[in-house]
Protein backbone atom coordinates (compact mmCIF):
# COMPACT_ATOMS: atom_id res chain seq x y z
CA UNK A 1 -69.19 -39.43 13.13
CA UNK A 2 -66.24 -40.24 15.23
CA UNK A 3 -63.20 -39.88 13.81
CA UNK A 4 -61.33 -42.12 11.96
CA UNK A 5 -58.73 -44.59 14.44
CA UNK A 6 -55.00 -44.07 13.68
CA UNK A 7 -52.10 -46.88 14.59
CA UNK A 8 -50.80 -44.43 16.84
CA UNK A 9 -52.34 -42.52 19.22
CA UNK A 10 -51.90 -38.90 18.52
CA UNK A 11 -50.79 -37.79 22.21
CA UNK A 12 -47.77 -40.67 22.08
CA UNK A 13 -46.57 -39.76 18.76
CA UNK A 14 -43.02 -38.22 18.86
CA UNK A 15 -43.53 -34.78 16.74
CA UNK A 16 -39.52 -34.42 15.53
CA UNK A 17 -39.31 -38.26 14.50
CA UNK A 18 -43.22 -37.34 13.20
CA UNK A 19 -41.72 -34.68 11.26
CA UNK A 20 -38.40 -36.74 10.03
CA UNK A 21 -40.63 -39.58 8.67
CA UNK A 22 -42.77 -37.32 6.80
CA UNK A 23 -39.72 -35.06 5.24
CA UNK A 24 -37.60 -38.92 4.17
CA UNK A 25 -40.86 -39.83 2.65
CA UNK A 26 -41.91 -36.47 0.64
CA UNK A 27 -38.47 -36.57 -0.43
CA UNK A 28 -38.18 -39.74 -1.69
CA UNK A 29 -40.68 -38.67 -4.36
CA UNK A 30 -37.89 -36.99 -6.34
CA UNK A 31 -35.57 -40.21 -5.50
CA UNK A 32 -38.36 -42.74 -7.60
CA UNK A 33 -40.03 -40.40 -10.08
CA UNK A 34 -37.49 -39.10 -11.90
CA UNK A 35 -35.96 -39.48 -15.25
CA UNK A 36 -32.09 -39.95 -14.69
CA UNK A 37 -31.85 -39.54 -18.31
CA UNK A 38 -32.64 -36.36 -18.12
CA UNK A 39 -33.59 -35.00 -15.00
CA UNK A 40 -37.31 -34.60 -15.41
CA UNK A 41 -39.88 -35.23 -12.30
CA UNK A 42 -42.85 -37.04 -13.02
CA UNK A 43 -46.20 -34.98 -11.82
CA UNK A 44 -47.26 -37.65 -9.79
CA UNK A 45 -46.46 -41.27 -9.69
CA UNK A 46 -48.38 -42.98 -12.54
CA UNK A 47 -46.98 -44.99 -15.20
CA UNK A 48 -47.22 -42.51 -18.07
CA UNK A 49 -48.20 -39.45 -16.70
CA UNK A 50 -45.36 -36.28 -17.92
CA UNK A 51 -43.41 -34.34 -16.51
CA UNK A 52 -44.50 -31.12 -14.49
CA UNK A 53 -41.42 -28.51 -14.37
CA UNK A 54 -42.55 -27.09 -11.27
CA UNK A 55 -41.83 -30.43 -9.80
CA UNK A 56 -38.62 -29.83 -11.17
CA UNK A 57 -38.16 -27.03 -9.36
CA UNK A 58 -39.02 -28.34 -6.23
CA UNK A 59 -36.67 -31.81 -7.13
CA UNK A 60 -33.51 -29.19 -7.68
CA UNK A 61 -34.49 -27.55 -4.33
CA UNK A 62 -34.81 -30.77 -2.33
CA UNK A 63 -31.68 -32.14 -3.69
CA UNK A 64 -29.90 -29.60 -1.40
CA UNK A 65 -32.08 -30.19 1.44
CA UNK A 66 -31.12 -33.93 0.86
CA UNK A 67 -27.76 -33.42 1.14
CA UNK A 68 -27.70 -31.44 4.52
CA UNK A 69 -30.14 -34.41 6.18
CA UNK A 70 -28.01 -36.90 5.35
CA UNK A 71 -30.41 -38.67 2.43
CA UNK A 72 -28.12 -38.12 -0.56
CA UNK A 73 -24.43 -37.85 -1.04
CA UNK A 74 -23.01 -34.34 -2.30
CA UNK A 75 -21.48 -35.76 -5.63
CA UNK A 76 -24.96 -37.71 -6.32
CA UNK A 77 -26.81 -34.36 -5.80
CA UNK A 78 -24.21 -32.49 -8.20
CA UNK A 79 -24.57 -35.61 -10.77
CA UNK A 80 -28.63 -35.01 -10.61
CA UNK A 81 -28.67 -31.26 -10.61
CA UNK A 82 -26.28 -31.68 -13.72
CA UNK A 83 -28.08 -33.58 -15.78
CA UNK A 84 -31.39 -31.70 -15.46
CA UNK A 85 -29.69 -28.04 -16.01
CA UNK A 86 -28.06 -29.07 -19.01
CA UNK A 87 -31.11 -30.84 -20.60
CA UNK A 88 -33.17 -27.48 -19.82
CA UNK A 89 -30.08 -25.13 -20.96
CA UNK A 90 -29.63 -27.37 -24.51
CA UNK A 91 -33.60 -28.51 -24.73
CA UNK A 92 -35.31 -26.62 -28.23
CA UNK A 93 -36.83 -22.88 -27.69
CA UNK A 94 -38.95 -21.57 -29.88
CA UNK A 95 -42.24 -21.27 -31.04
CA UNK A 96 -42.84 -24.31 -32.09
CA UNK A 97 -45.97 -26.79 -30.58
CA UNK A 98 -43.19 -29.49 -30.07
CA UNK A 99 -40.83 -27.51 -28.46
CA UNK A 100 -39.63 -27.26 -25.15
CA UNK A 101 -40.23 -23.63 -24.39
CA UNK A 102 -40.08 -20.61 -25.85
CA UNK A 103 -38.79 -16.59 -24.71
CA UNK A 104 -36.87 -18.81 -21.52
CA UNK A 105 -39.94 -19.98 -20.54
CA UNK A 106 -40.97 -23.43 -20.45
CA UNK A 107 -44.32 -25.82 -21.11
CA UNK A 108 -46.33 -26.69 -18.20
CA UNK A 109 -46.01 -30.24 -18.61
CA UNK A 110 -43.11 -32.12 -20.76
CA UNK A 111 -42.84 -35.71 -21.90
CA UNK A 112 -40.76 -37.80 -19.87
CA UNK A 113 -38.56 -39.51 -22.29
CA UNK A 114 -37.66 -36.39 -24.71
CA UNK A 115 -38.84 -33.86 -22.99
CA UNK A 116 -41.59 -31.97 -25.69
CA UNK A 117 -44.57 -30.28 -24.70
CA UNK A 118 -47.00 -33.00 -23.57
CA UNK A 119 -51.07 -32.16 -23.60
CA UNK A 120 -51.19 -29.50 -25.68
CA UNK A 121 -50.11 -27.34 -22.03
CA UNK A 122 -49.71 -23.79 -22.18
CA UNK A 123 -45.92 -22.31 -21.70
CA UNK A 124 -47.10 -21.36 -17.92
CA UNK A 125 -45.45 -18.14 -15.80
CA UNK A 126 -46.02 -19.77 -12.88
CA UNK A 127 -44.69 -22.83 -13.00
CA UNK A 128 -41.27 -21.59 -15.17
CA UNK A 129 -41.20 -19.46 -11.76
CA UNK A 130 -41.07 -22.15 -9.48
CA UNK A 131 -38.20 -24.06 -11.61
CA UNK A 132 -36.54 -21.02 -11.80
CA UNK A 133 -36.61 -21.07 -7.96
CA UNK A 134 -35.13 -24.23 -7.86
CA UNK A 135 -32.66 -23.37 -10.37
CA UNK A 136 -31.40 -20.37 -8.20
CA UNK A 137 -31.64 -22.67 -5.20
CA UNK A 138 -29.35 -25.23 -6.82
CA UNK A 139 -26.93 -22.11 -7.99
CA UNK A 140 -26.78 -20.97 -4.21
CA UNK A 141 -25.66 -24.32 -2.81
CA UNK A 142 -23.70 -25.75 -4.85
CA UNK A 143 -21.03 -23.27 -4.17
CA UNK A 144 -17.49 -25.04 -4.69
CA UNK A 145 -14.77 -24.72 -7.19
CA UNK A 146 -14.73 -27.72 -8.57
CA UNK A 147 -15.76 -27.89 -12.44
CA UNK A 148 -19.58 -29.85 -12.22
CA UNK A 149 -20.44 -26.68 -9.29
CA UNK A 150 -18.95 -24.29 -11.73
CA UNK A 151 -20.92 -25.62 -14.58
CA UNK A 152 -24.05 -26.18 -12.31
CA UNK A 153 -23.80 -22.11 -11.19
CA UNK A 154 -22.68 -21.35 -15.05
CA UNK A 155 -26.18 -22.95 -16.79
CA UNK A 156 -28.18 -21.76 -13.53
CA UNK A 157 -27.13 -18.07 -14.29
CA UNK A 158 -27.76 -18.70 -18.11
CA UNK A 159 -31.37 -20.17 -17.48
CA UNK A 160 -32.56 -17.04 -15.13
CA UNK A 161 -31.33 -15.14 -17.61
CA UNK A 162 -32.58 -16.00 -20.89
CA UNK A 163 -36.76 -15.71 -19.03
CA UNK A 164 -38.43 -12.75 -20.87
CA UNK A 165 -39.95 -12.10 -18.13
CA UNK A 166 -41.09 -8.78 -19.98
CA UNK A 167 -42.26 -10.51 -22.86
CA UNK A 168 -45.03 -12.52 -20.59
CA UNK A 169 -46.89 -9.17 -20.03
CA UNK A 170 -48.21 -8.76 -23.64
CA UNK A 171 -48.91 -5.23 -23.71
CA UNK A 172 -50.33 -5.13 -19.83
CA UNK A 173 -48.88 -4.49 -16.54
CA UNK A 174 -50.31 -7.80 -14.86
CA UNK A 175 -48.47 -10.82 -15.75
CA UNK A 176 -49.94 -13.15 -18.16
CA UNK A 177 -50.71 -16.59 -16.71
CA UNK A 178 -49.26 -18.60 -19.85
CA UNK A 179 -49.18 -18.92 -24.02
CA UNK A 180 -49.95 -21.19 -26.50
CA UNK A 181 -47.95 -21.27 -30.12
CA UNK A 182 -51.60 -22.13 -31.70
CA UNK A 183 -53.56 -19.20 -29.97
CA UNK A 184 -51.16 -16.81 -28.48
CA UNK A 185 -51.56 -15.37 -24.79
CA UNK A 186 -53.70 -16.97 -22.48
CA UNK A 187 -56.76 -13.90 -21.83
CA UNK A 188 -55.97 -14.72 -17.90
CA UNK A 189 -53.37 -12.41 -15.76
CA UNK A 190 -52.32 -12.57 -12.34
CA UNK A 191 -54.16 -10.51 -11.02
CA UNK A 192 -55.56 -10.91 -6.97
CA UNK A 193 -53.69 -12.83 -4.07
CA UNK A 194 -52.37 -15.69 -5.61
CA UNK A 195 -49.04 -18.06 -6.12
CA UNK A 196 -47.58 -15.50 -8.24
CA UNK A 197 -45.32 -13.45 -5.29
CA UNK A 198 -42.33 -15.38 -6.31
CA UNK A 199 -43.51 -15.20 -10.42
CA UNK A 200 -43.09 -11.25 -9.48
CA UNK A 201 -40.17 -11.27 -7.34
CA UNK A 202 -38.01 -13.53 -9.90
CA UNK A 203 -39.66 -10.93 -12.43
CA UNK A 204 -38.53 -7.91 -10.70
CA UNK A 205 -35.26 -9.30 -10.05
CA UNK A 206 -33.70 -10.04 -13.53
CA UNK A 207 -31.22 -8.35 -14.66
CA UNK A 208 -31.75 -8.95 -18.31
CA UNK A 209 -35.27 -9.09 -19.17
CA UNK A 210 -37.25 -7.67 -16.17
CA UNK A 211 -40.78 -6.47 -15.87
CA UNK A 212 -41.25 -2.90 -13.53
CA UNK A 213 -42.14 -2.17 -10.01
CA UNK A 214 -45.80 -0.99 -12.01
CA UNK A 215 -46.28 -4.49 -12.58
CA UNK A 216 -46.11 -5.52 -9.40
CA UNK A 217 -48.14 -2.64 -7.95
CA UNK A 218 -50.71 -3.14 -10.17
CA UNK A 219 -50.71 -7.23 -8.94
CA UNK A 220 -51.12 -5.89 -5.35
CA UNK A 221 -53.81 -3.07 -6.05
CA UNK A 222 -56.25 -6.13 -6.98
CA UNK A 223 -55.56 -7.74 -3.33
CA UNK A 224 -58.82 -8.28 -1.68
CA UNK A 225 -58.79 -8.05 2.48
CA UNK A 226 -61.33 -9.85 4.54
CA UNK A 227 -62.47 -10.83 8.41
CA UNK A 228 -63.39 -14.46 8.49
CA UNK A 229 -63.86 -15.39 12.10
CA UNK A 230 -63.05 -12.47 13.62
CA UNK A 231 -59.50 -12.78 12.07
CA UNK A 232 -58.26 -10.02 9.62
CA UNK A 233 -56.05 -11.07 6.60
CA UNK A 234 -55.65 -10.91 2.92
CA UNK A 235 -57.76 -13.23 1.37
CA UNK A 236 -56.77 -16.17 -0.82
CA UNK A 237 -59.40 -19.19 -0.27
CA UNK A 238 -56.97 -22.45 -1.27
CA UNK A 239 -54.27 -22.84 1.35
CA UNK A 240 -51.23 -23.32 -1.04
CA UNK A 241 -51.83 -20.19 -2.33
CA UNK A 242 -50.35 -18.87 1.06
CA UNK A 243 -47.33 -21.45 1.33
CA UNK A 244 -46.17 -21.83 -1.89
CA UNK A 245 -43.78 -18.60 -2.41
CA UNK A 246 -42.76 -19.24 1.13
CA UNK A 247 -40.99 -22.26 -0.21
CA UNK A 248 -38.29 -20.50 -0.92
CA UNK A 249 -38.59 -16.71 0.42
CA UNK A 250 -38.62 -15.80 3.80
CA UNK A 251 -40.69 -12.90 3.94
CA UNK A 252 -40.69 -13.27 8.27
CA UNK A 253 -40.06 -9.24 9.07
CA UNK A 254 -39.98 -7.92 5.69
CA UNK A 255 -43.15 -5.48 4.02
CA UNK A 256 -43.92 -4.63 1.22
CA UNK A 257 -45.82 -1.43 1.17
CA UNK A 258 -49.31 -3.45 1.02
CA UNK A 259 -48.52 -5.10 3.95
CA UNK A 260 -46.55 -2.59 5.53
CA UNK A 261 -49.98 -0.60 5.36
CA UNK A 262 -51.83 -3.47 7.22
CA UNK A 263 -48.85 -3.61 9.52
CA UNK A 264 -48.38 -6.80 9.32
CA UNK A 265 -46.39 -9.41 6.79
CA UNK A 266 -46.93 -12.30 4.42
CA UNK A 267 -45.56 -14.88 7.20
CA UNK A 268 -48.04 -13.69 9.94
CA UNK A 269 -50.58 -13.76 6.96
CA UNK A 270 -50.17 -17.22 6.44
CA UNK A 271 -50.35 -17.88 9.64
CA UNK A 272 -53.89 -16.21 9.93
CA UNK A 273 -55.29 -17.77 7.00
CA UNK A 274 -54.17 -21.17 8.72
CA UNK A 275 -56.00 -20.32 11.54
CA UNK A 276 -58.75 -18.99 9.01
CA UNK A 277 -58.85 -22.72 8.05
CA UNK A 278 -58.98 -24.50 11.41
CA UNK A 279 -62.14 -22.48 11.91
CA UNK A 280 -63.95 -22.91 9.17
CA UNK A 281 -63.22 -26.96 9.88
CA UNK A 282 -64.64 -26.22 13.66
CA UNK A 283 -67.77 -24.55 11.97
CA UNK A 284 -68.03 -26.64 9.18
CA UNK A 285 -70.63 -24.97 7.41
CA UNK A 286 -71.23 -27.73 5.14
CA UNK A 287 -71.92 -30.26 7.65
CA UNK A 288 -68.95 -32.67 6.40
CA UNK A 289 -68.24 -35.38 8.98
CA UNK A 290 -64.89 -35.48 10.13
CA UNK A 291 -63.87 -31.92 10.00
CA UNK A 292 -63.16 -30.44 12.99
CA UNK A 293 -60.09 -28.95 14.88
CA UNK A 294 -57.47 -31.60 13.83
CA UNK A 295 -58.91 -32.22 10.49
CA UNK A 296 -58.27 -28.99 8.09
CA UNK A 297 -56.58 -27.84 5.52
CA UNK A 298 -58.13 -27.26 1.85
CA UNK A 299 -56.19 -26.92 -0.88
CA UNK A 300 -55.37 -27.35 -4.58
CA UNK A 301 -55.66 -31.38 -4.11
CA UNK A 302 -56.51 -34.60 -5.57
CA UNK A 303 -60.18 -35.49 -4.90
CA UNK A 304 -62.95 -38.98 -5.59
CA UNK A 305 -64.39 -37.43 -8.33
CA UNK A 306 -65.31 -37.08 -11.17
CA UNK A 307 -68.84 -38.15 -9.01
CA UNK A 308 -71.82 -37.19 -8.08
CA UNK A 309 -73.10 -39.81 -4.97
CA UNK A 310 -75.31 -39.79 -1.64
CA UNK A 311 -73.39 -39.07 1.58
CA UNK A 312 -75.03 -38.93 4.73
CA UNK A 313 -78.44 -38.27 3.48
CA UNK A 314 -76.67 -35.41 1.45
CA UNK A 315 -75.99 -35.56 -2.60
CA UNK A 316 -72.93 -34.26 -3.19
CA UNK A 317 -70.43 -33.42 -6.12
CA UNK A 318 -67.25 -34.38 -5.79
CA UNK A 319 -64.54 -33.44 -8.09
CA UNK A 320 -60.50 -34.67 -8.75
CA UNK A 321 -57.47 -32.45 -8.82
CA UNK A 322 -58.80 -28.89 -8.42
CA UNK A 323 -58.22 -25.55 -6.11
CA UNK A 324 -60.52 -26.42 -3.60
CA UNK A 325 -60.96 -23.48 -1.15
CA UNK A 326 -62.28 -22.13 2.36
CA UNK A 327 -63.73 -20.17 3.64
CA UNK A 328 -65.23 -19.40 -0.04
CA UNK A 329 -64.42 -21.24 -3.00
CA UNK A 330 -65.22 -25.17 -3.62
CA UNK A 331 -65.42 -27.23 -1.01
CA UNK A 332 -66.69 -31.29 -1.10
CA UNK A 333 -65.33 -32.83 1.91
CA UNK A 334 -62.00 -33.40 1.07
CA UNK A 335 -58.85 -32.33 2.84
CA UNK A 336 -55.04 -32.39 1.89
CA UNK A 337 -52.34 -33.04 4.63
CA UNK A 338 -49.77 -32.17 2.45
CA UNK A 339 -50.90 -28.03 2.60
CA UNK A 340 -51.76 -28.43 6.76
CA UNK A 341 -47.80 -29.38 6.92
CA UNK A 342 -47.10 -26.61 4.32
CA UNK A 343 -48.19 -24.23 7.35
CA UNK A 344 -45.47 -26.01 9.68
CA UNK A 345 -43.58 -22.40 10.13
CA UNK A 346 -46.17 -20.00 10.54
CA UNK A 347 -48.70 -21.99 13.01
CA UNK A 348 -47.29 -24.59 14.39
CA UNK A 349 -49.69 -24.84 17.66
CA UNK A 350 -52.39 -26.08 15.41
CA UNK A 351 -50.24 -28.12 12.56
CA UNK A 352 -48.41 -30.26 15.02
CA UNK A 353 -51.70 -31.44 16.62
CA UNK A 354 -53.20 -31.95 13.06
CA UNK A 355 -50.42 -33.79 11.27
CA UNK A 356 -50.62 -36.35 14.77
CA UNK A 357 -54.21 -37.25 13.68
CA UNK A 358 -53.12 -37.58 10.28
CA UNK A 359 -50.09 -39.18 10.77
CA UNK A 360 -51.00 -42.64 8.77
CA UNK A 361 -52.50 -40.42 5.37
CA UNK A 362 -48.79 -39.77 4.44
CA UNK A 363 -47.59 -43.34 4.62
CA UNK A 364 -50.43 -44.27 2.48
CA UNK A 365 -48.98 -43.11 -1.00
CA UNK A 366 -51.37 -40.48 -0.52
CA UNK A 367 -51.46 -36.82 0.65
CA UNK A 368 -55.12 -36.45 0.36
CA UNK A 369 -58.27 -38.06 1.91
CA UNK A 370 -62.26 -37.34 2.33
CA UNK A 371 -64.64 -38.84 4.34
CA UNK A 372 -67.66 -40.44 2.24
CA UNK A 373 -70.40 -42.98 2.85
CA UNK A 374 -68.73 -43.63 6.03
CA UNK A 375 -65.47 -44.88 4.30
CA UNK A 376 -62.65 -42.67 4.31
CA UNK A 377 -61.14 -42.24 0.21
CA UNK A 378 -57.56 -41.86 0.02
CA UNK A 379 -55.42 -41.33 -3.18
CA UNK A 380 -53.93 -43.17 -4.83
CA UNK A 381 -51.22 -41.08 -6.06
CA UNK A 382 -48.42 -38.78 -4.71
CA UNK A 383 -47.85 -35.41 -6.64
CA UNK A 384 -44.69 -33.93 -6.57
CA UNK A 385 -46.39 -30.11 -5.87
CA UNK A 386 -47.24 -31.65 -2.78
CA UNK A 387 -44.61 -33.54 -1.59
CA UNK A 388 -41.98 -30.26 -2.75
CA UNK A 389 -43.52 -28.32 0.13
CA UNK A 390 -44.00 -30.66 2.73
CA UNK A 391 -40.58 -31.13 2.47
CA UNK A 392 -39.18 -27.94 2.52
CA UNK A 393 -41.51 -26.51 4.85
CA UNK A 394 -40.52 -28.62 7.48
CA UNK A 395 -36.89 -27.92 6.82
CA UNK A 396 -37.28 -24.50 7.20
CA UNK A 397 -39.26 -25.16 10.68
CA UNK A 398 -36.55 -27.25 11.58
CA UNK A 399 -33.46 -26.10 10.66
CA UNK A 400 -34.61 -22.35 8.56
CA UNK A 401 -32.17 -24.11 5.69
CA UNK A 402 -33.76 -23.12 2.69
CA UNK A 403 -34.78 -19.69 3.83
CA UNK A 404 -31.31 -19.38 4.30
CA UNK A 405 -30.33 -20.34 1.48
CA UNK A 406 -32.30 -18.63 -0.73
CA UNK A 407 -31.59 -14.91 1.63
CA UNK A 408 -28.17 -15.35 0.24
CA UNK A 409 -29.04 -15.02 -3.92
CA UNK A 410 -28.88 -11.78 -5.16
CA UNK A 411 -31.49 -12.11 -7.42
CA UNK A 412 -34.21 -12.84 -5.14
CA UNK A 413 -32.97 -9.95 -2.57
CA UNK A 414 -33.05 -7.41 -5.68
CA UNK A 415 -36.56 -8.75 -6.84
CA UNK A 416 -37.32 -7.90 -3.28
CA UNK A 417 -36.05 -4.84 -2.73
CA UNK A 418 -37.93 -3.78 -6.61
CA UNK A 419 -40.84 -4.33 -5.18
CA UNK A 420 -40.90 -2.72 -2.16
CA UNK A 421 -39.73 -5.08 0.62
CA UNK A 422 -37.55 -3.57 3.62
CA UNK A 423 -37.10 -4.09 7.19
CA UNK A 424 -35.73 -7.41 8.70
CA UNK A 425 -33.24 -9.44 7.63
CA UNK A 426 -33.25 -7.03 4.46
CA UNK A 427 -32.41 -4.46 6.12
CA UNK A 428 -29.84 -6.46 8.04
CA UNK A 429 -28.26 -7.26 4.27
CA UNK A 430 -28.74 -4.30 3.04
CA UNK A 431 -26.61 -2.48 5.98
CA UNK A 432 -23.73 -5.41 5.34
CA UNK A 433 -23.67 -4.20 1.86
């Protein structure tokens, strides 16, 4: 099947106005789905849908970002910020089912209007991590003397500080991935390459509640390292699991002593499970038409299903939002933009070219399509864990801003150095210190 015609011809697109466009539209997610009540971010745009904190995180984070590209005045970023750290700082703990959070952590997914637990969600590690994250972000910026910075870096220090962070390991080294008031700890850890290097680092790095360097040895002695087409990396088969940490940590230059043993880092690693991903497209082992060398990238995405229908002589499953992965893992023909630009930094040679032929997906309200029955399914629906890292990914290809940023909290650097990174920039800090 030919691939599908674009407004634009790839070769005559411009790739920084390419890149502009798509950052002004990812952030404008946190611009229209947000509560300014309260400062919650809708998961993704649908009239009713909650809350998802990690959103949150990623709203706090592109706030700054906002400000430095020109899309949102400094006092409207402080008003924003301000709102949502006081909600979270004054919002019920405990271990209540209607609660908020609990131990510092906080549900999965909240109600938008009063901010309870919505879905029965578990209080989730990973995602408190990621609002965390953009908590610490927002402390970092917003860096003046005037009283709403002070308060902003005042309920920023007191939210990182309240996470029991020790509390979430329940009698084991590996981290648990969540608990429920009605059932206790959820029986899954994380454990194998995953999302969780910032869940450790932030872990490491408290200086109240913290978990120890065991912890995060024992996360890295389940790491699992492959050769997919002829390239050598540690394995993780759903491309966000290689991006989203890299948000906000630059780990360019820096090992820990896993990767210091490979001799190589988590930056070049992403970069070589990008490439991982371009190839298995090329081979397409599935036969899905439309893959191929400028159509990649799968990923924790959207998807046509619930369905089971014919395609191309082929019945085939397809499923909604799950962790869709490559070169093992689940796989039904569809591919998400979003995570190709989430690799802007790291392999940039084969993103630019890619993000050309999917220019027009991102202007669709969508960050997501599959080709089926010869008609190519787009969704309907932006999510704001998608947009977050489109966003700051190409910041940090463009300008390095919130890599900068976040070098300069001591929290992170600690959490860090805890677990075992040195060399680079570290180093660099370390010396000034």
């Amino acid at each position: 099947m030919k691939p599908a015609s674009f407004p634009v011809p790839p070769d005559l697109i411009d790739e920084h106005a390419m890149l502009q466009a798509l950052q002004r539209v990812a952030f404008d997610y946190f611009l229209a789905q947000v509560n300014p009540a309260n400062g919650l971010v809708r998961d993704k745009d649908k009239d009713g849908w909650p809350a998802s904190i990690a959103a949150v995180g990623l709203a706090l984070t592109s706030y700054c970002v906002g400000v430095e590209r020109g899309y949102l005045a400094r006092d409207d970023a402080v008003a924003r910020t301000l709102i949502t750290l006081r909600f979270f700082a004054a919002s019920e703990q405990g271990d209540s089912p209607a609660a908020t959070g609990h131990k510092g952590f906080y549900y999965h997914f909240l109600d938008m209007d009063n901010g309870r637990r919505a879905w029965d969600c578990e209080l989730s590690s990973i995602d408190t991590a990621l609002l965390m994250a953009g908590v610490l972000a927002a402390a970092e910026y917003f860096d003046g003397e005037g009283k709403d910075e002070l308060e902003i870096r005042a309920l920023a220090d007191f939210l990182y500080r309240r996470v029991d962070w020790q509390w979430m390991r329940a009698r084991c080294q590996l981290l648990r991935h969540g608990w429920k008031p009605e059932t206790g700890f959820l029986r899954k850890c994380w454990r194998g390459y995953d999302e969780a290097l910032i869940l450790y680092v932030l872990a490491l790095g408290s200086p109240t509640k913290p978990v120890e360097r065991a912890s995060y040895d024992a996360w890295t002695d389940s790491f699992e390292w492959k050769s997919e087409y002829g390239i050598d990396y540690l394995y993780a088969g759903s491309l966000f699991i290689h991006q989203m940490s890299h948000a906000w940590l630059d780990l360019r230059g820096i090992q820990d002593d896993f990767m210091r043993a490979h001799g190589l880092d988590y930056a070049e690693n992403t970069r070589r499970a990008s490439l991982v991903q371009q190839r298995y497209a090329i081979a397409n082992p599935l036969g899905f038409p439309g893959y191929g060398e400028h159509c990649w990238g799968i990923s924790a995405s959207d998807g046509p299903g619930p369905a089971t229908q014919q395609s191309y002589g082929v019945r085939r499953c397809f499923r909604d939002y799950v962790g869709r992965g490559a070169p093992y893992g689940y796989d039904d023909g569809t591919v998400a933009p979003w995570a190709v630009a989430a690799s802007l930094p790291f392999a940039p040679e084969i993103v630019l070219p890619a993000l050309a032929q999917q220019h027009d997906v991102f202007h669709a309200r969508s960050t997501v399509f599959v080709t089926r029955q010869g008609k190519r399914w787009v969704s309907p629906y932006r999510f704001g864990i998608n947009d977050g890292p489109v966003l700051l990914m190409i910041d940090n290809h463009l300008h390095d801003f919130p890599w900068r940023l976040m070098r300069g909290n001591q929290y992170l650097r600690d959490g860090l150095v805890k677990a075992g990174f040195a060399g680079g920039w570290l180093a660099d800090w370390q010396y000034a210190k």
